[in-house]
Protein backbone atom coordinates (compact mmCIF):
# COMPACT_ATOMS: atom_id res chain seq x y z
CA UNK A 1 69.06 98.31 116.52
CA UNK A 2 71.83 98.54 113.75
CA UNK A 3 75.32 96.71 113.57
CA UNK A 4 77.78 97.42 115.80
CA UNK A 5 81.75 97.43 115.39
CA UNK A 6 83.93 95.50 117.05
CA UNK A 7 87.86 95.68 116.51
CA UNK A 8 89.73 92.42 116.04
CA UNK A 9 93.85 92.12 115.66
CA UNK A 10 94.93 91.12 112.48
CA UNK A 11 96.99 87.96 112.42
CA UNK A 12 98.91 86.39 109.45
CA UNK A 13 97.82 82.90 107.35
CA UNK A 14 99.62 80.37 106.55
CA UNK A 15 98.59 76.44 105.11
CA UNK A 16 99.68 75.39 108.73
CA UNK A 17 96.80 77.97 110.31
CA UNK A 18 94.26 76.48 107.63
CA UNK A 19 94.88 72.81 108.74
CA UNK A 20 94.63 73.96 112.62
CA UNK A 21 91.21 75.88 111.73
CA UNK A 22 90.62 72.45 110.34
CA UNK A 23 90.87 70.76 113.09
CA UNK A 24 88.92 72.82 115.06
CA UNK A 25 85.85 72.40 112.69
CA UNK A 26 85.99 68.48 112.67
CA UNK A 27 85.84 68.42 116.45
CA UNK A 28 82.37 69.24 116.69
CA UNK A 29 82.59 73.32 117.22
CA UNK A 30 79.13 75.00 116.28
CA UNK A 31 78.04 78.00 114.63
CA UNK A 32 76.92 81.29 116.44
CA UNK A 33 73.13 81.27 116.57
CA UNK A 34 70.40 83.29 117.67
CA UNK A 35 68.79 82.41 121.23
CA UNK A 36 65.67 83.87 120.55
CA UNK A 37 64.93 84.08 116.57
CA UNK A 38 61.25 83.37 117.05
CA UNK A 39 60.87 86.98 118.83
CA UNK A 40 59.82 90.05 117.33
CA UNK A 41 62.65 91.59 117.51
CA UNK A 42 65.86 91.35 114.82
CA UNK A 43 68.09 88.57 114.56
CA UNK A 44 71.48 89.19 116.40
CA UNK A 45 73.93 87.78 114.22
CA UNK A 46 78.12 88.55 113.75
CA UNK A 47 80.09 88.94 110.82
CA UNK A 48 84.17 89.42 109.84
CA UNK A 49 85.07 90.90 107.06
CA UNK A 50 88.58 90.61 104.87
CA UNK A 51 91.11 93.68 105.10
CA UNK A 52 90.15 94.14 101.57
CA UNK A 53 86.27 94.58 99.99
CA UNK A 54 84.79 95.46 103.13
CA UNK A 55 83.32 98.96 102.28
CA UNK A 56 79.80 97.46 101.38
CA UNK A 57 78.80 95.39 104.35
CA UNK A 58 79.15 98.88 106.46
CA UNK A 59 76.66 100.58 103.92
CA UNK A 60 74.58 97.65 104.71
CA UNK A 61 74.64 98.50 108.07
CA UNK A 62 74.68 102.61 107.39
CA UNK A 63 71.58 102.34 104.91
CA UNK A 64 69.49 99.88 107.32
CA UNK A 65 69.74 96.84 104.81
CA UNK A 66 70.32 94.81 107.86
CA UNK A 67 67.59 96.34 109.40
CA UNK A 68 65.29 96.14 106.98
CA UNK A 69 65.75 92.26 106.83
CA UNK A 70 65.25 91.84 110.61
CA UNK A 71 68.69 91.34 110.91
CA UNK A 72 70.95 93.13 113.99
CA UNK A 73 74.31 92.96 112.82
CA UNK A 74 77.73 93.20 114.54
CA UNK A 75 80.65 93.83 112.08
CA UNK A 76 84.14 92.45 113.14
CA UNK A 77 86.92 94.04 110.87
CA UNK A 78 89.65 93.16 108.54
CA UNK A 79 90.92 89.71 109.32
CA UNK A 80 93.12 87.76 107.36
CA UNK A 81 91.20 84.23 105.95
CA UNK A 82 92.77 81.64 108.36
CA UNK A 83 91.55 84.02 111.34
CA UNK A 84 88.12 84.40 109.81
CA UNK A 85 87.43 80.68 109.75
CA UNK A 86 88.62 80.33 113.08
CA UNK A 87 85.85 82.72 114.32
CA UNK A 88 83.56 80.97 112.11
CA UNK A 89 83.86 77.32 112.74
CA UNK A 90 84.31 78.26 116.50
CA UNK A 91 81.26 80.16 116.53
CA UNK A 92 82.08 83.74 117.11
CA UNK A 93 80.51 84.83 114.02
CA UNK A 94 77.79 84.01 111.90
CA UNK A 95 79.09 84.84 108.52
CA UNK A 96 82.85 85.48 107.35
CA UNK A 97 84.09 86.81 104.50
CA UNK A 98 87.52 84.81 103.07
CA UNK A 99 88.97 84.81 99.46
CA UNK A 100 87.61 82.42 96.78
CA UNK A 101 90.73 80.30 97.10
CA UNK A 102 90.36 79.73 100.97
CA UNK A 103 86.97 78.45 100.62
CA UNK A 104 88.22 76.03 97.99
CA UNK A 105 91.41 74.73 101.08
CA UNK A 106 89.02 75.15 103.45
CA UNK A 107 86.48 72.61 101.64
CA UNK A 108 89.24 70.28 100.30
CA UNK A 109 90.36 70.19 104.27
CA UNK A 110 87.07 68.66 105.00
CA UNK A 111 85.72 72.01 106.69
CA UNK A 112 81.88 72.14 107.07
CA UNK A 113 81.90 75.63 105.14
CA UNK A 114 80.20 76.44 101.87
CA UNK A 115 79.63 79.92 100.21
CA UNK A 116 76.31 81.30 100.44
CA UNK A 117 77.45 84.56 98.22
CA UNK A 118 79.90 86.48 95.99
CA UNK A 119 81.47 89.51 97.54
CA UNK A 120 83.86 90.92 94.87
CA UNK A 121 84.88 89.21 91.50
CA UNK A 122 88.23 90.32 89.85
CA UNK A 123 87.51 93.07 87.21
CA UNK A 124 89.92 91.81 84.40
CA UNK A 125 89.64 95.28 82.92
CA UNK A 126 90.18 97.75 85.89
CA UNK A 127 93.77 97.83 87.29
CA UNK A 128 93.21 97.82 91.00
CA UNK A 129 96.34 95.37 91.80
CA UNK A 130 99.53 94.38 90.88
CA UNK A 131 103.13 93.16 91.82
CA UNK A 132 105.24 96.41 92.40
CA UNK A 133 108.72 96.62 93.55
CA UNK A 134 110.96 99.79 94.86
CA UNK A 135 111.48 102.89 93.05
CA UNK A 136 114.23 102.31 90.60
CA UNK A 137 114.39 98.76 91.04
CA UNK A 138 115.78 96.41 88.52
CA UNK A 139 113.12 94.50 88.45
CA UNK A 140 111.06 95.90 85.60
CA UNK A 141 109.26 92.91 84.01
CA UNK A 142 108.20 89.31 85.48
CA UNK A 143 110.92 87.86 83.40
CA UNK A 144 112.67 89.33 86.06
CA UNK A 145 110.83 87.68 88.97
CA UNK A 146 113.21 84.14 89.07
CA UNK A 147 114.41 83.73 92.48
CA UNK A 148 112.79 87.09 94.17
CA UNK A 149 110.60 87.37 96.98
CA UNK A 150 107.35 88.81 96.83
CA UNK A 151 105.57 89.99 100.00
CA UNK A 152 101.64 88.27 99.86
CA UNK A 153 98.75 88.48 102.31
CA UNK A 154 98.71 85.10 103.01
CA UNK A 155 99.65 81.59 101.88
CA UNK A 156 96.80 80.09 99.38
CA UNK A 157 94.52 83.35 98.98
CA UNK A 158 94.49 83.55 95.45
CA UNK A 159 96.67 86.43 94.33
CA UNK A 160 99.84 83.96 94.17
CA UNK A 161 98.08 81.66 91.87
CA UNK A 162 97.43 84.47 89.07
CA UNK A 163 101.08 85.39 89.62
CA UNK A 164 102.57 81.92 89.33
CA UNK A 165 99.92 81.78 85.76
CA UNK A 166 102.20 84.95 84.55
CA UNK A 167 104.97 83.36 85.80
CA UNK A 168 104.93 80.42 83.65
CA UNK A 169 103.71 82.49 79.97
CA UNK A 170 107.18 83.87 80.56
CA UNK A 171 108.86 80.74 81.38
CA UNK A 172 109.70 82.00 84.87
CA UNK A 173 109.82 78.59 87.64
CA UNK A 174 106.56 79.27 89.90
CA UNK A 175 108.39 78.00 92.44
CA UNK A 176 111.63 79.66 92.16
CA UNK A 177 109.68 82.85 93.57
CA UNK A 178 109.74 82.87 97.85
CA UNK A 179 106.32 83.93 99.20
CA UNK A 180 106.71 86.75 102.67
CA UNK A 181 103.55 86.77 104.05
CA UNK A 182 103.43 90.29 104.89
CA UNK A 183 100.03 92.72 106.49
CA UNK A 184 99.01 94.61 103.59
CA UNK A 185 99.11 97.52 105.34
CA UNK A 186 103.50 96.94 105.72
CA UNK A 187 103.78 95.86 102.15
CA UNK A 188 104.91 99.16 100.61
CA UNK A 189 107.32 99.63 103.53
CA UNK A 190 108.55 96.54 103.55
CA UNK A 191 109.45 96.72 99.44
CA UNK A 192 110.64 99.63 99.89
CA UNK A 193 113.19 99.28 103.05
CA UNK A 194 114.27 96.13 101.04
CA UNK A 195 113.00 93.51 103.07
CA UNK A 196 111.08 91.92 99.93
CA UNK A 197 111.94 92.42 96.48
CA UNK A 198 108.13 92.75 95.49
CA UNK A 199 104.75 92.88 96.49
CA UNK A 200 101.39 92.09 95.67
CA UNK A 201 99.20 94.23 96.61
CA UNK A 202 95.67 95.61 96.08
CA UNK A 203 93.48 98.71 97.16
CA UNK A 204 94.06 101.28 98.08
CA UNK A 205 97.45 100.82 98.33
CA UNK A 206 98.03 100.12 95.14
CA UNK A 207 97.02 103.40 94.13
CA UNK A 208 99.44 104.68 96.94
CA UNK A 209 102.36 102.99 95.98
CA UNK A 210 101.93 104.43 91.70
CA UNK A 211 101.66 108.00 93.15
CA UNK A 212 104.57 107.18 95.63
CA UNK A 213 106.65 106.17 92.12
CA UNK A 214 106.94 102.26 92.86
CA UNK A 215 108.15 100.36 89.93
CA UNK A 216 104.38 98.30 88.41
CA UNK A 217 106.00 95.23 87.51
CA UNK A 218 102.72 93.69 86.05
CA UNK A 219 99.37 93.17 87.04
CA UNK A 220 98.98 89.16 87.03
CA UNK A 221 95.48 89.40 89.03
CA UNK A 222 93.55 91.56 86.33
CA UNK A 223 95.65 89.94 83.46
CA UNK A 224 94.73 86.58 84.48
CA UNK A 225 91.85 86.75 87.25
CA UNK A 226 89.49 88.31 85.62
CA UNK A 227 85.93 86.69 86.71
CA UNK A 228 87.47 85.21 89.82
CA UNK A 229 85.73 85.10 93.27
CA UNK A 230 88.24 86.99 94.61
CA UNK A 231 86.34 87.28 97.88
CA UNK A 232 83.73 85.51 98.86
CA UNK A 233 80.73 85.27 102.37
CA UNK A 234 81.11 81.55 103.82
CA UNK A 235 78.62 79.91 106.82
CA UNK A 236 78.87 76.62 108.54
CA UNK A 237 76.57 74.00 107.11
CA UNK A 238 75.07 74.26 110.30
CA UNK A 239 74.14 77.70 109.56
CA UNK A 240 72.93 76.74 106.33
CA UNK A 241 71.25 73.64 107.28
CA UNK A 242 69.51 74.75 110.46
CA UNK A 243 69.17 78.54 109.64
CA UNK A 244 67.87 78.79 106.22
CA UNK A 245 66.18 82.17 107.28
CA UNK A 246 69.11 83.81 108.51
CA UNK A 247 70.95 82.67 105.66
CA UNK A 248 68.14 84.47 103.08
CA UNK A 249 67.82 87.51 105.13
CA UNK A 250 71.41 87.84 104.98
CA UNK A 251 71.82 87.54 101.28
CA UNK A 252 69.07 89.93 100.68
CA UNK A 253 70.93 92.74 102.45
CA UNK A 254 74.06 92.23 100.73
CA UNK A 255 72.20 92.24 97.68
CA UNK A 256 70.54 95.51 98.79
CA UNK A 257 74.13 96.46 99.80
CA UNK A 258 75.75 95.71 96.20
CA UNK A 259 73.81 97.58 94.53
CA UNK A 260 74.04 100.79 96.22
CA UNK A 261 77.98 100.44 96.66
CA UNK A 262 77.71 100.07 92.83
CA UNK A 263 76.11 103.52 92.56
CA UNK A 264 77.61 105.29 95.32
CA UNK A 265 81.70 104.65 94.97
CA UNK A 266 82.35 108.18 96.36
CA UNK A 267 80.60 106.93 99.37
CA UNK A 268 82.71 103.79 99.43
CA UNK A 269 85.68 106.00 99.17
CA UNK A 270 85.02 107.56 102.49
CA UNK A 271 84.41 104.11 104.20
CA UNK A 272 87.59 103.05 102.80
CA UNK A 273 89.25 106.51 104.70
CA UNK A 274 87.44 106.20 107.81
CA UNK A 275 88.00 102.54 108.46
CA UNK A 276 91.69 102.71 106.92
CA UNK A 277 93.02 106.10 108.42
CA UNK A 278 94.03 106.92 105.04
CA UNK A 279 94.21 110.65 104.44
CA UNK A 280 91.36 111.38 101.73
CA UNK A 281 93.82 113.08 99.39
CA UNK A 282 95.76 109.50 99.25
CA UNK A 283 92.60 107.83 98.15
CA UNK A 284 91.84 110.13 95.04
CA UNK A 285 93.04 107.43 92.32
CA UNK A 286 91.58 104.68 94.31
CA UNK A 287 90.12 102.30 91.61
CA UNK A 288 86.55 101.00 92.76
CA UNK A 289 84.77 98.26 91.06
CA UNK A 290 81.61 96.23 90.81
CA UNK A 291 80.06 94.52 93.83
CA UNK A 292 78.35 90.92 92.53
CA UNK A 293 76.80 88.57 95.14
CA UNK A 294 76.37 86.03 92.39
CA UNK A 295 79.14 83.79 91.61
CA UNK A 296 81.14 83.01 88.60
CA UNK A 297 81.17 78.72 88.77
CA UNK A 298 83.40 78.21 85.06
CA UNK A 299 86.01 81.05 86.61
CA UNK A 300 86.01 79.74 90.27
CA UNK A 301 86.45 76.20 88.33
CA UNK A 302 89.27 77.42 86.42
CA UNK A 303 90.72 79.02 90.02
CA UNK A 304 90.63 75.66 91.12
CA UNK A 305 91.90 73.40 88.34
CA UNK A 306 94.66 76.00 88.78
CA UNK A 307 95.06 75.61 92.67
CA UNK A 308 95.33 71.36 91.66
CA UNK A 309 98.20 73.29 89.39
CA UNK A 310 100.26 74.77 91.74
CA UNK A 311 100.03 72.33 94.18
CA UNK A 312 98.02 74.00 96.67
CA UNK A 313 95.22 71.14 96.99
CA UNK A 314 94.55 68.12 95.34
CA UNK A 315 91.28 66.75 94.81
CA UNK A 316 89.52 69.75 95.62
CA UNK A 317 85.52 70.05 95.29
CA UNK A 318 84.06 70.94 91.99
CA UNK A 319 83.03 74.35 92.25
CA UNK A 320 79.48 74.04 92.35
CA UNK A 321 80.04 71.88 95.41
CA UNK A 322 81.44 74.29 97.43
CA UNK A 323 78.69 76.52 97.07
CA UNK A 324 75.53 76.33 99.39
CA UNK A 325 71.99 75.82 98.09
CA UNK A 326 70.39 79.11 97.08
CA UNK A 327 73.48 80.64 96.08
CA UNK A 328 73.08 83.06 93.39
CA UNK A 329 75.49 82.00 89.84
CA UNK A 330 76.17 82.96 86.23
């Protein structure tokens, strides 16, 4: 049998959420597992996904990938990171998908989670985010950006560290910017009512928000991100330690599942529609780019050294500690 879907609320991180997802890993919780993985049949086994980068893990399921590795799959949808390590560590799911960053708090917390693959690095040539603010707004430039709000996705995800990076070239206080965390789906509205003065925010509503005439006040993630997990599949080290099979079978259909989302964007387009409600003709200029389950350790080092940076963890993993054994890396 193929994946199921399962529909899951989204709920908002913060450093506060991390800590409590924390907790609930060092009291003993265990991962989801299989009652009956010697049997014929496929492995039941339950992944999340991000609200971003989620297109290929359905044309895992749509192409049979799963199948094909003896793996029956249920896909939960479009959490935000804290929420997806909550389901992991408590063991609702199996795998989870979080950004680079959150596996780096998550690991400097003490969590028993490592990353067993890539899911999508930041293409430092394709412009696919950026910081916009309202039509006609003032705020042309990120010598602007001292003392402005700018709506995120959550608290330590990554995108604020590349902006606090183009921040400081310009001499701009990191810290003199206030961070909203905001659903990326209420960013636009929420720039443009006023609420925020800015946003980060990523596809496809970035590509929404330059046809809507939004003001592009830079892109800090491609300009300075470029090579960075920017989302990434964790497991327990329970998982990895007790299910090494699982763990293989799984990489081996994402694999499968890279490479066809590579050659097939159109087909990622309509994912991103159907699982989005966004009207096709508002998904034209969506920018796609290149799936790669194997991960970049210098550029997920630099992520962290800059993490140490900001303030956002201190003594952190190296990189190639936080990955599990048998993950793939250039």
């Amino acid at each position: 049998m193929r994946s199921s879907y399962t529909q899951s609320g989204r709920r908002l991180v913060s450093l506060a959420a991390l800590t409590a997802v924390a907790g609930l890993a060092l009291s003993g919780c265990s991962t989801a597992a299989s009652t009956d993985e010697a049997s014929d049949g496929p492995i039941e086994i339950s992944v999340v996904l991000a609200a971003v980068a989620f297109e290929n893990a359905y044309q895992a399921q749509e192409q049979g990938f799963f199948e094909d590795a003896g793996l029956d799959v249920t896909i939960i949808p479009g959490n935000d990171p804290a929420a997806n390590l909550a389901q992991l560590v408590s063991g609702e799911v199996d795998f989870a998908v979080v950004g680079g960053s959150t596996a780096v708090t998550a690991a400097a917390q003490g969590m028993p989670v490592k990353v067993v693959l890539n899911n999508e690095a930041i293409d430092g040539e394709a412009s696919t985010s950026g910081l916009i603010a309202a039509p006609g707004s003032p705020i042309k430039s990120m010598e602007d950006m001292e003392g402005k709000s700018v709506a995120v996705l959550g608290l330590a995800t990554g995108a604020e560290i590349q902006l606090y990076e183009a921040a400081e070239e310009v001499d701009v206080p990191f810290d003199s910017m206030k961070l909203v965390v905001t659903p990326i789906s209420g960013m636009l509205e929420a720039v443009g009512a006023g609420h925020v003065d800015t946003a980060i925010i990523f596809p496809p509503f970035y590509e929404i928000a330059k046809a809507q005439g939004f003001t592009v006040v830079a892109e800090p993630t491609r300009e300075f991100g470029g090579g960075v997990p920017n989302t990434v599949w964790v497991a327990t080290e329970s998982t990895i330690n007790d299910r090494p099979d699982v763990v293989d079978r799984f990489r081996t259909a994402m694999s499968k599942a890279a490479d066809f989302y590579n050659d097939n964007y159109e087909d990622a387009r309509r994912i991103t529609g159907e699982y989005t409600e966004i009207p096709p003709e508002m998904l034209v200029n969506r920018v796609y780019v290149e799936r790669t389950p194997d991960v970049n350790v210098d550029r997920y080092q630099h992520l962290i050294d800059m993490m140490v940076r900001f303030g956002q963890v201190t003594d952190p993993p190296a990189a190639e500690d936080i990955l599990a054994k048998g993950t793939e890396t250039r």
